[in-house]
N, C-alpha and C. Protein backbone atom coordinates (compact mmCIF):
# COMPACT_ATOMS: atom_id res chain seq x y z
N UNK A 1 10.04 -42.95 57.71
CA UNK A 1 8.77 -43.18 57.05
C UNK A 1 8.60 -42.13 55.94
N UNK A 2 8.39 -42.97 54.51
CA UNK A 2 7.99 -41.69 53.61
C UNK A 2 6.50 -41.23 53.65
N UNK A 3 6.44 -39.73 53.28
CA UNK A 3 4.91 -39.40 52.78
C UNK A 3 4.46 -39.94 51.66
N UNK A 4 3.34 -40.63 51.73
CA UNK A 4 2.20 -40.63 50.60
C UNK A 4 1.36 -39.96 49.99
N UNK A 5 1.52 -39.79 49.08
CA UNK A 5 0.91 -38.29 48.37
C UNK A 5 -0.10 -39.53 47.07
N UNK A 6 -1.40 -38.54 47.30
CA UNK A 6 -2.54 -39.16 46.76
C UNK A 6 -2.70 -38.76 45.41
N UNK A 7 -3.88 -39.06 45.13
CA UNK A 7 -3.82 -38.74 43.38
C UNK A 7 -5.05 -37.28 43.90
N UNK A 8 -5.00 -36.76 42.91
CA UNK A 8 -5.86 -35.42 43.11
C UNK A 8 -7.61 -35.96 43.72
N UNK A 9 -7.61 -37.01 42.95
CA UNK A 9 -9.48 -37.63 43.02
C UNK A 9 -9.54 -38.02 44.43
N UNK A 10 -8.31 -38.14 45.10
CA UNK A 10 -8.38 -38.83 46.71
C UNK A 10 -7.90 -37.13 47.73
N UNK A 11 -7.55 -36.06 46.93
CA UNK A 11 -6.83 -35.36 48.21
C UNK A 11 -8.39 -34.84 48.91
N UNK A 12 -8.22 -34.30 49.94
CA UNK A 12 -9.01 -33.60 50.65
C UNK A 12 -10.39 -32.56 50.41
N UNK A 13 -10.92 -31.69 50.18
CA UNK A 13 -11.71 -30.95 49.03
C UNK A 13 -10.92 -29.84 49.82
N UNK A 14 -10.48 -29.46 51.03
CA UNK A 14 -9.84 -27.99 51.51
C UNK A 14 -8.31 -28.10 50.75
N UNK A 15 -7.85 -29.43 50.55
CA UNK A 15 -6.45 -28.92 49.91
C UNK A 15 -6.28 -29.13 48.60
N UNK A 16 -7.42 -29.37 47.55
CA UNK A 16 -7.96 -29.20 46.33
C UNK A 16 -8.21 -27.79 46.06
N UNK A 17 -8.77 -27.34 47.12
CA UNK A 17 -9.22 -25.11 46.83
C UNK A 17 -7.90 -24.86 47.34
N UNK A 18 -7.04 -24.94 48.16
CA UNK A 18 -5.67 -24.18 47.86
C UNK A 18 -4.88 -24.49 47.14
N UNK A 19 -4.55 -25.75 46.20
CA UNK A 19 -4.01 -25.63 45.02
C UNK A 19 -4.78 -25.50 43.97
N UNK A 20 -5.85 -24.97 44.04
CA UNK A 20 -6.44 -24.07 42.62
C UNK A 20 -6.57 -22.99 43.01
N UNK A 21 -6.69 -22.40 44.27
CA UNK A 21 -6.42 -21.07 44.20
C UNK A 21 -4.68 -21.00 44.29
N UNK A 22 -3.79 -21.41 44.98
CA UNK A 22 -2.45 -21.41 44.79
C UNK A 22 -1.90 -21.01 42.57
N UNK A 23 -2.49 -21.95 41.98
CA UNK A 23 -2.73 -22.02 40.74
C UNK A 23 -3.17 -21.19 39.96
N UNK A 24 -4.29 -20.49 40.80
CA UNK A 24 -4.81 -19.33 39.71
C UNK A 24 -4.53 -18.26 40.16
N UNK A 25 -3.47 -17.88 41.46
CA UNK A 25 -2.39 -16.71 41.98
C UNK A 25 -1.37 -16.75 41.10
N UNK A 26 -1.10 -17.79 40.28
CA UNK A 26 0.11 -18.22 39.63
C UNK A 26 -0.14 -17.03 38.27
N UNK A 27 -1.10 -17.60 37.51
CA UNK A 27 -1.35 -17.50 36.20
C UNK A 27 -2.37 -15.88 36.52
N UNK A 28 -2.46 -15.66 37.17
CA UNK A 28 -2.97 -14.16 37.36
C UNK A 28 -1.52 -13.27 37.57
N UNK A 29 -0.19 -13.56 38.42
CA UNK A 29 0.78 -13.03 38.57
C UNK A 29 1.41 -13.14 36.78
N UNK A 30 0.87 -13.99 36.40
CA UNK A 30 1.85 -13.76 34.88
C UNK A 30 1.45 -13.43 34.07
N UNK A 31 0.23 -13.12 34.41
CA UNK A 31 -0.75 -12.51 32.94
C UNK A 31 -0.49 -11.03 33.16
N UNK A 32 -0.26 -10.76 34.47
CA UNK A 32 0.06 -9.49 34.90
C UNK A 32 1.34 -9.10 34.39
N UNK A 33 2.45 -9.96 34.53
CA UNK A 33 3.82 -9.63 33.95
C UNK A 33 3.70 -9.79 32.28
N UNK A 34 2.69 -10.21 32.02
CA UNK A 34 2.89 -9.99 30.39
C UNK A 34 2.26 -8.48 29.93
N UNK A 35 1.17 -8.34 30.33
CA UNK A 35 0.45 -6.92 30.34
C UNK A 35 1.49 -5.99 30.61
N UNK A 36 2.37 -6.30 31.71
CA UNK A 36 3.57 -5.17 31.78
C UNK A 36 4.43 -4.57 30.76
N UNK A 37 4.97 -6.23 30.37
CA UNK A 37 6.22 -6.06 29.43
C UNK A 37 5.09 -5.54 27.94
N UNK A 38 3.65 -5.68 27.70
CA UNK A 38 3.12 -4.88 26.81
C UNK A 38 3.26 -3.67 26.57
N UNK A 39 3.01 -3.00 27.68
CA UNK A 39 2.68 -1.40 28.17
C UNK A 39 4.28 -1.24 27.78
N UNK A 40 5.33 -1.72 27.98
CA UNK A 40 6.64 -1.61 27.42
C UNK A 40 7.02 -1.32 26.10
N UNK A 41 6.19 -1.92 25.59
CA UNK A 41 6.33 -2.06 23.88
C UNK A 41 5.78 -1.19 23.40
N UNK A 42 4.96 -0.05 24.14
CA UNK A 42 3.93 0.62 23.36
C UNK A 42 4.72 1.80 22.95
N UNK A 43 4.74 2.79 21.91
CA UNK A 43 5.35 3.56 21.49
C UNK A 43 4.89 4.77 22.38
N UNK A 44 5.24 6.32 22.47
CA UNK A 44 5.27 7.18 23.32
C UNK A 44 4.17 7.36 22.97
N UNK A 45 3.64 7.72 21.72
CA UNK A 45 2.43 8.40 21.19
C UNK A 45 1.02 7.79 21.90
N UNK A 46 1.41 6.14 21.66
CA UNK A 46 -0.01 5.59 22.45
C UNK A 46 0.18 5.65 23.46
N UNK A 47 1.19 5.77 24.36
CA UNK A 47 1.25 5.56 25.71
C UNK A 47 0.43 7.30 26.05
N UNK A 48 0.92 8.52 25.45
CA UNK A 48 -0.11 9.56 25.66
C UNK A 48 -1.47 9.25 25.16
N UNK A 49 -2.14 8.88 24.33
CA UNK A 49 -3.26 8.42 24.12
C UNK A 49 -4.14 7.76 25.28
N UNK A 50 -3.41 6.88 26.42
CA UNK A 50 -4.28 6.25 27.14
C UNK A 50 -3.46 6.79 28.66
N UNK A 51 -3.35 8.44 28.17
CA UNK A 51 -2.82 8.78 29.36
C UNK A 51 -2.10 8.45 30.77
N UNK A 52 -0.44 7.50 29.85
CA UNK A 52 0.35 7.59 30.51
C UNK A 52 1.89 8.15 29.73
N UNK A 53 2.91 8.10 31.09
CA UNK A 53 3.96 8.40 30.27
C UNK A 53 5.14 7.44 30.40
N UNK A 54 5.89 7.35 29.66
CA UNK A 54 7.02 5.88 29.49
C UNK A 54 7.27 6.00 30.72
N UNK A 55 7.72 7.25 32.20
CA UNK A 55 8.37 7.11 33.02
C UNK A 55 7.17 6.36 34.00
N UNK A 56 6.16 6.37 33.61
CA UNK A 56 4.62 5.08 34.45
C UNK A 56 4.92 3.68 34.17
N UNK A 57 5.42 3.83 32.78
CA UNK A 57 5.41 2.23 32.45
C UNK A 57 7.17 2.03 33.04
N UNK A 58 8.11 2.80 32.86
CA UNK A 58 9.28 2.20 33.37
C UNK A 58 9.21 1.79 35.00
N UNK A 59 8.19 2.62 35.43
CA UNK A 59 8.46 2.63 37.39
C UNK A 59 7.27 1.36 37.73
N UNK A 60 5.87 0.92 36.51
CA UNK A 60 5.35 -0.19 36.54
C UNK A 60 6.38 -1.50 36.20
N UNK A 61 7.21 -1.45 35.27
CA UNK A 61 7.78 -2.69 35.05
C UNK A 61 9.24 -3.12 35.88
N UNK A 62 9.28 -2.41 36.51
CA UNK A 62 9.86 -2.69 38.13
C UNK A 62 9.27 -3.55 39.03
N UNK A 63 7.93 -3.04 38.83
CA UNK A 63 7.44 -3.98 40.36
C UNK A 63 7.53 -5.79 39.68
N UNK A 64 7.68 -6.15 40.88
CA UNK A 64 7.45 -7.67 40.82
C UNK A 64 5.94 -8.02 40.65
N UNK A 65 5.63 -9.42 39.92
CA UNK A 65 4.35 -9.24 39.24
C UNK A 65 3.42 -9.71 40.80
N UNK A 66 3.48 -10.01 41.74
CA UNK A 66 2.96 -9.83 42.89
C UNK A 66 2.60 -8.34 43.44
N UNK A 67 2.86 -7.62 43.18
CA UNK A 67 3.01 -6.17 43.29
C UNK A 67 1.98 -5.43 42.79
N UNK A 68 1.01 -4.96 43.17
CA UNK A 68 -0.26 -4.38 42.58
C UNK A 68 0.29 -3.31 41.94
């Protein structure tokens, strides 16, 4: 027997909030990995300006973007 999979207007309203929150874990994890690879790009001078140092941003752009 196959599963039937509904159109969004028919799923459930509890499994409608976990794929929009599933969804907006998504696009929060990558907005985060872009902010990273920013802080990457920044030259030494600004990175002292907003009081950090390249070895913050090298040991930040390690973590996986799940990774607080």
């Amino acid at each position: 027997m196959s599963k039937r999979y509904l159109p969004a207007a028919e799923m459930p309203a509890v499994r409608k909030k976990m794929l929009a929150d599933t969804i907006d874990r998504l696009l929060f994890w990558l907005e985060r990995s872009r902010q990273r690879r920013r802080l990457g790009r920044l030259s030494n001078h600004m990175l002292k300006d907003i009081g950090l140092t390249r070895a913050d941003i090298e040991f930040e752009m390690l973590k996986r973007p799940w990774e607080g």
